[in-house]
Protein backbone atom coordinates (compact mmCIF):
# COMPACT_ATOMS: atom_id res chain seq x y z
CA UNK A 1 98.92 108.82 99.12
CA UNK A 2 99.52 112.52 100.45
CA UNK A 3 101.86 113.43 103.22
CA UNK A 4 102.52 116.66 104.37
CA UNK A 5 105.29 117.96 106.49
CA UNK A 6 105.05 120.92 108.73
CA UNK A 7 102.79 122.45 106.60
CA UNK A 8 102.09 126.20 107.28
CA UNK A 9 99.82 129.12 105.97
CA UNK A 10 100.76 132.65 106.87
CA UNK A 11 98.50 135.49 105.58
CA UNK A 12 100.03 139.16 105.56
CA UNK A 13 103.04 140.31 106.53
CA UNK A 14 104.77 141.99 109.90
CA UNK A 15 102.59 143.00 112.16
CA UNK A 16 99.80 141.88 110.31
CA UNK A 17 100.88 138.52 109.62
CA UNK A 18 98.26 135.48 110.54
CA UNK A 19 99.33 131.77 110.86
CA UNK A 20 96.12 129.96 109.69
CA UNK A 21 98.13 126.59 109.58
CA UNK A 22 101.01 126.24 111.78
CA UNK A 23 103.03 123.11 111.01
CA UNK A 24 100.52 120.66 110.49
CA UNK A 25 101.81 117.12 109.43
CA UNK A 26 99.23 114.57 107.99
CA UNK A 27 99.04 111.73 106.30
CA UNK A 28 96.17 110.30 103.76
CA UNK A 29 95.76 106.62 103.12
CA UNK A 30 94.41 105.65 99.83
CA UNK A 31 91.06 104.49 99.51
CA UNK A 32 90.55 105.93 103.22
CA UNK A 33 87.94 108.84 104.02
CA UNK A 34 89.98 111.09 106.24
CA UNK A 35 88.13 114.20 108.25
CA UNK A 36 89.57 116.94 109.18
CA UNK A 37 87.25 118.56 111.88
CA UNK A 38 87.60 122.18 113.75
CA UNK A 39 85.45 124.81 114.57
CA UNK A 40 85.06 127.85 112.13
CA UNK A 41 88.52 129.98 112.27
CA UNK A 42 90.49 126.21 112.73
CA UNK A 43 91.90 126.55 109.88
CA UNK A 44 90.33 123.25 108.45
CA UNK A 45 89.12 125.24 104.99
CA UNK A 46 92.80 126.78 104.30
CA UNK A 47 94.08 123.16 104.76
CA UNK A 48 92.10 121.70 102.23
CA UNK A 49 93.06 124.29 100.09
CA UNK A 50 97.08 124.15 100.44
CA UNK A 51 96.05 120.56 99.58
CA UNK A 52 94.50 121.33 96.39
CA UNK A 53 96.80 123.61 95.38
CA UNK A 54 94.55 126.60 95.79
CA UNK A 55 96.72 128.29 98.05
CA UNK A 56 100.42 128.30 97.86
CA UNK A 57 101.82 126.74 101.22
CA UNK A 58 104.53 129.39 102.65
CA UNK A 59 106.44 126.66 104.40
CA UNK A 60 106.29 122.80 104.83
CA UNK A 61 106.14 120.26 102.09
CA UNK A 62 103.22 117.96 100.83
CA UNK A 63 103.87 114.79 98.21
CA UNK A 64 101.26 113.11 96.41
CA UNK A 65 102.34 109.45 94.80
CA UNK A 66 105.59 110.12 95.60
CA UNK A 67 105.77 113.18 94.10
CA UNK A 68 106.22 116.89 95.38
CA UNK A 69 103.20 118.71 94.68
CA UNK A 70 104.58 121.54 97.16
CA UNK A 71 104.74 124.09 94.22
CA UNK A 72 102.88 123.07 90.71
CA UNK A 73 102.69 125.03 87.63
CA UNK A 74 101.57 124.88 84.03
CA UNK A 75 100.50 121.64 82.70
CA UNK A 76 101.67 120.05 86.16
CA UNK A 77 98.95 121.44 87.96
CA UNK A 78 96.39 120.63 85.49
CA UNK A 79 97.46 117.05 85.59
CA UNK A 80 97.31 117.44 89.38
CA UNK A 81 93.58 119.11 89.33
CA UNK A 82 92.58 115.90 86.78
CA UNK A 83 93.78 113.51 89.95
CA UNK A 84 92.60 115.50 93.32
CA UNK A 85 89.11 117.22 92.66
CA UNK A 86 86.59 119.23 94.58
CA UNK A 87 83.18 119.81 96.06
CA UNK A 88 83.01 122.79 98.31
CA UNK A 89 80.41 123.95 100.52
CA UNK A 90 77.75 125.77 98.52
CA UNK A 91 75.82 124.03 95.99
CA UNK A 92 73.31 126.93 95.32
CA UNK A 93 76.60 129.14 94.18
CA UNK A 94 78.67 126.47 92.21
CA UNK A 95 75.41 126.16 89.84
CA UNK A 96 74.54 128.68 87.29
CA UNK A 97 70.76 129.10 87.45
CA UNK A 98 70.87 129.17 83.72
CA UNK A 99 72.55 126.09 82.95
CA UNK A 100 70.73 122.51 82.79
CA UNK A 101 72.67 119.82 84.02
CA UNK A 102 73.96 118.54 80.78
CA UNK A 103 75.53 121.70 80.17
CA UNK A 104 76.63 122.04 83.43
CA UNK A 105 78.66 118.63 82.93
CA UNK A 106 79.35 119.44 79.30
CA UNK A 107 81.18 122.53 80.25
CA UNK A 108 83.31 120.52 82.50
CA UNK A 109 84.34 117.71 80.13
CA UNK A 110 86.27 120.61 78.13
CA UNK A 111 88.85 120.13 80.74
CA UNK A 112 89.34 116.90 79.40
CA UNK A 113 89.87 118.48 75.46
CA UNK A 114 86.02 117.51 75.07
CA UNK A 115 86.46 113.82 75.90
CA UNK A 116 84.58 111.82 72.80
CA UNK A 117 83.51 109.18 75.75
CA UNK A 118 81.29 112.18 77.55
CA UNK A 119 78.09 110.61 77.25
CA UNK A 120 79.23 107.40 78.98
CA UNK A 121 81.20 109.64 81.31
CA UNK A 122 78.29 111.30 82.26
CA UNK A 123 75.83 108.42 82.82
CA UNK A 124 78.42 106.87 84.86
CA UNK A 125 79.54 109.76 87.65
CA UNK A 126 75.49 110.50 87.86
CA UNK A 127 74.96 107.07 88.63
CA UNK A 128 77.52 106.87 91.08
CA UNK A 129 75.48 109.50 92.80
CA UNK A 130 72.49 108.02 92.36
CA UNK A 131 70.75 109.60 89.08
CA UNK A 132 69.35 108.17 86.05
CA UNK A 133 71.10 110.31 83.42
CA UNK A 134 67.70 110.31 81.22
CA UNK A 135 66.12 111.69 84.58
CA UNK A 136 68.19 114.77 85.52
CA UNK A 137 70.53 116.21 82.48
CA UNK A 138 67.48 118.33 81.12
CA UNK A 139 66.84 119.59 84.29
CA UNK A 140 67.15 123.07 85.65
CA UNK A 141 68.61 124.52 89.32
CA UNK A 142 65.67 125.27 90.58
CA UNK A 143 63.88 122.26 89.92
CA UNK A 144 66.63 120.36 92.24
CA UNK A 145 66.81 120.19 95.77
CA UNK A 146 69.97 121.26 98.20
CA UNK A 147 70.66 117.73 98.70
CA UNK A 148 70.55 116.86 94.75
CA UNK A 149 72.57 119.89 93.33
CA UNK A 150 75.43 118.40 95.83
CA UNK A 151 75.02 115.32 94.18
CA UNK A 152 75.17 116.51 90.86
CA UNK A 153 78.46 118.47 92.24
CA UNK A 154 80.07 115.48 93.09
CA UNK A 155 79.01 113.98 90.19
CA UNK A 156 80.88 116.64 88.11
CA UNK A 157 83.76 115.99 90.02
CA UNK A 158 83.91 112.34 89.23
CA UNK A 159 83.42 112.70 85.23
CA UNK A 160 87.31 113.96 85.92
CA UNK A 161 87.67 110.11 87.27
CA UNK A 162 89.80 111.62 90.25
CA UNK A 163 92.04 109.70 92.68
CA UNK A 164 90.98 112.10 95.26
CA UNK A 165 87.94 113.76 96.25
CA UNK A 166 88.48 116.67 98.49
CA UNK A 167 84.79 117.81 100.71
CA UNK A 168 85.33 120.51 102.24
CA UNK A 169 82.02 121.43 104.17
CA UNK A 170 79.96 119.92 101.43
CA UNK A 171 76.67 119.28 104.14
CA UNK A 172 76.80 122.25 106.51
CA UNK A 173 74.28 124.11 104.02
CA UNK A 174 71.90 121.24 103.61
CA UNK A 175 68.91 120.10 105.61
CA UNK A 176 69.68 117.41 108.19
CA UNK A 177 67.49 115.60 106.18
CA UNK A 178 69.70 115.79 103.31
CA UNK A 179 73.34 115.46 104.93
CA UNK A 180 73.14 111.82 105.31
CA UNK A 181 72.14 111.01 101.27
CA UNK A 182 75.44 112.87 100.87
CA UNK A 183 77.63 110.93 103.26
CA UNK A 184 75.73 107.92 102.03
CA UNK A 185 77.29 109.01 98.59
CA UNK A 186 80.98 109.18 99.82
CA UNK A 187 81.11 106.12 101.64
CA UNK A 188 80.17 104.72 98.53
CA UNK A 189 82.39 106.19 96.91
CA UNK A 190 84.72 104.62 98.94
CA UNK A 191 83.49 101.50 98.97
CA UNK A 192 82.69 100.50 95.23
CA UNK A 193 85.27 103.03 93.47
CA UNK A 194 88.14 102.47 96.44
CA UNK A 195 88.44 106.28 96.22
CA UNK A 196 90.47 108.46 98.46
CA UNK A 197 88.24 110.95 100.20
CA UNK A 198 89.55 114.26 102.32
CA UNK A 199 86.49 115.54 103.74
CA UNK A 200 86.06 118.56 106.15
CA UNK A 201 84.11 119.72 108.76
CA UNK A 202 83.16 121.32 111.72
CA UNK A 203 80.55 118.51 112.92
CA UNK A 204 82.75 115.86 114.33
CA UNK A 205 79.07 113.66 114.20
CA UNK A 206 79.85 113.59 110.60
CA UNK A 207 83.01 112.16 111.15
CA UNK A 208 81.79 109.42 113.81
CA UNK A 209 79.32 108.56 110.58
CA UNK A 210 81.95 108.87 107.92
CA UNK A 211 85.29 108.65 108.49
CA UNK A 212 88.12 106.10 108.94
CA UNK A 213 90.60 108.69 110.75
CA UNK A 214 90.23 111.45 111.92
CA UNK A 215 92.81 114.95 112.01
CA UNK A 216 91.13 117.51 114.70
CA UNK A 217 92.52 120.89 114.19
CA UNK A 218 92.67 123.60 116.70
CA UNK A 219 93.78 127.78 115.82
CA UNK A 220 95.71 126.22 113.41
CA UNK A 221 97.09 123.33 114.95
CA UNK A 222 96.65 119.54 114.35
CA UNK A 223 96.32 118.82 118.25
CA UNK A 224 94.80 114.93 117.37
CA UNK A 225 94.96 112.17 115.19
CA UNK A 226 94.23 108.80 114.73
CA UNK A 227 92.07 106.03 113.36
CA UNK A 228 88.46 107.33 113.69
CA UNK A 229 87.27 104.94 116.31
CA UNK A 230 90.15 105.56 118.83
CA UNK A 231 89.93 110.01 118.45
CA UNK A 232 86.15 109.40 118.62
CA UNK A 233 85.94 107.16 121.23
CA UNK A 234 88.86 107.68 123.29
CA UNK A 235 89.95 111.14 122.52
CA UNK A 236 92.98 112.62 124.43
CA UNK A 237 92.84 116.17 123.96
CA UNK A 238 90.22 118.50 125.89
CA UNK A 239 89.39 120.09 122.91
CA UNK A 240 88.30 116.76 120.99
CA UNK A 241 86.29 115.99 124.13
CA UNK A 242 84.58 119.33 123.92
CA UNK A 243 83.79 118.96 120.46
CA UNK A 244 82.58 115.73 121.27
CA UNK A 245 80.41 117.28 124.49
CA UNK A 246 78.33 119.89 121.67
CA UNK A 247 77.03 116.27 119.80
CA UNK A 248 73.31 116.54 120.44
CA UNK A 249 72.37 112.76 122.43
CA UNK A 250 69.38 111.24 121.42
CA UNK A 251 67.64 111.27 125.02
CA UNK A 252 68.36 115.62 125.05
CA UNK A 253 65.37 116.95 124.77
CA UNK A 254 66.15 119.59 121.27
């Protein structure tokens, strides 16, 4: 579904100039979740963002279907957006305090030139995540938890009926508690919708839970891939093994 090919980020200029991404080839399977984990300053973040078309890759190409989305404008990258959508890290900012969660959605379904199906659209990506519409579309921010705004986020997302779902560190400001409803939520995802998921993170736990392969990215660099079960349980590169190492073990005392 998406390859890239020596993809690369550079930020400034001269002197100054910073490789966030240096060459990085990948490949996404449809109807896989992929993970792309690293600690902060990897360059995991930028990644997903090249891939969404947030930030214009300086070198390298990436296709999508077939097609080169390296450079999109105009209506090409709104048709794009409509296929590859978003949930990003912070569910407390992406939520205007002031908005209920039917306007929230409503907003959102102007994209689609005020769809006349956005009732049905509605009650179908909130149950995908989980909500009785009835319950939740009069309901305000703060009467949500972490866990549930996400939700409603990813929700949002799928009234857009993407191909792809791109995650990028939609957990890391939740409770433990809540993480796993989330992940519960993308894998099924995955498994009733067959939907293509790119998610990212620093917690390569997450991806033993989650994914189906698994990209580990170092200053930059892709240093391993594979299927999930051989980088997680047979990892070749030091720094995969030291990510591994930090996973808290259920007989450590906390």
């Amino acid at each position: 579904m998406f390859v890239g090919r020596g993809l690369t980020k550079t930020f400034g200029r001269g002197r100054k100039a910073v490789e966030a991404v240096k060459g990085v080839d990948l490949s996404i399977a449809e109807g896989d979740i992929t993970t792309i984990v690293g600690e902060s300053g990897s360059g995991k973040s930028t990644l997903a963002r090249m891939v969404l078309g947030l930030l214009p890759i300086t070198s390298g190409t990436l296709s999508f279907d077939g097609r080169d989305v390296t450079r999109l404008g105009g209506a090409a990258r709104k048709a794009y957006w409509r296929d590859v959508q978003a949930v990003f890290q912070d569910p407390f900012a992406s939520f205007n305090q002031f908005f209920t969660v039917r306007r929230l959605l409503e907003r959102s379904l102007r994209l689609l030139g005020g769809a006349r199906d956005g009732r049905q659209r509605m009650e179908e990506a909130l149950g995908h995540v989980g909500f009785a519409a009835d319950d939740v579309l009069d309901r305000f921010p703060h009467e949500l938890s972490g866990g549930q705004r996400q939700r409603v986020m990813i929700a949002r997302a799928l009234m857009m009926r993407p191909k792809v779902l791109v995650a990028d560190e939609a957990t890391s400001m939740l409770d433990a508690s809540l993480r796993v409803n989330v992940l519960n939520v993308l894998t099924d995802l995955r498994d009733e919708l067959g939907m293509t998921i790119l998610f990212i993170t620093h917690d390569i736990g997450q991806a033993c839970y989650i994914a189906d392969r698994v990209m580990v990215l170092e200053h930059g660099v892709m240093v391993e891939q594979g299927p999930a079960e051989d980088v997680i349980f047979r990892p070749q590169q030091e720094y995969t093994q030291r990510l591994l190492a930090d996973v808290p073990k259920l007989h450590e005392a906390p």
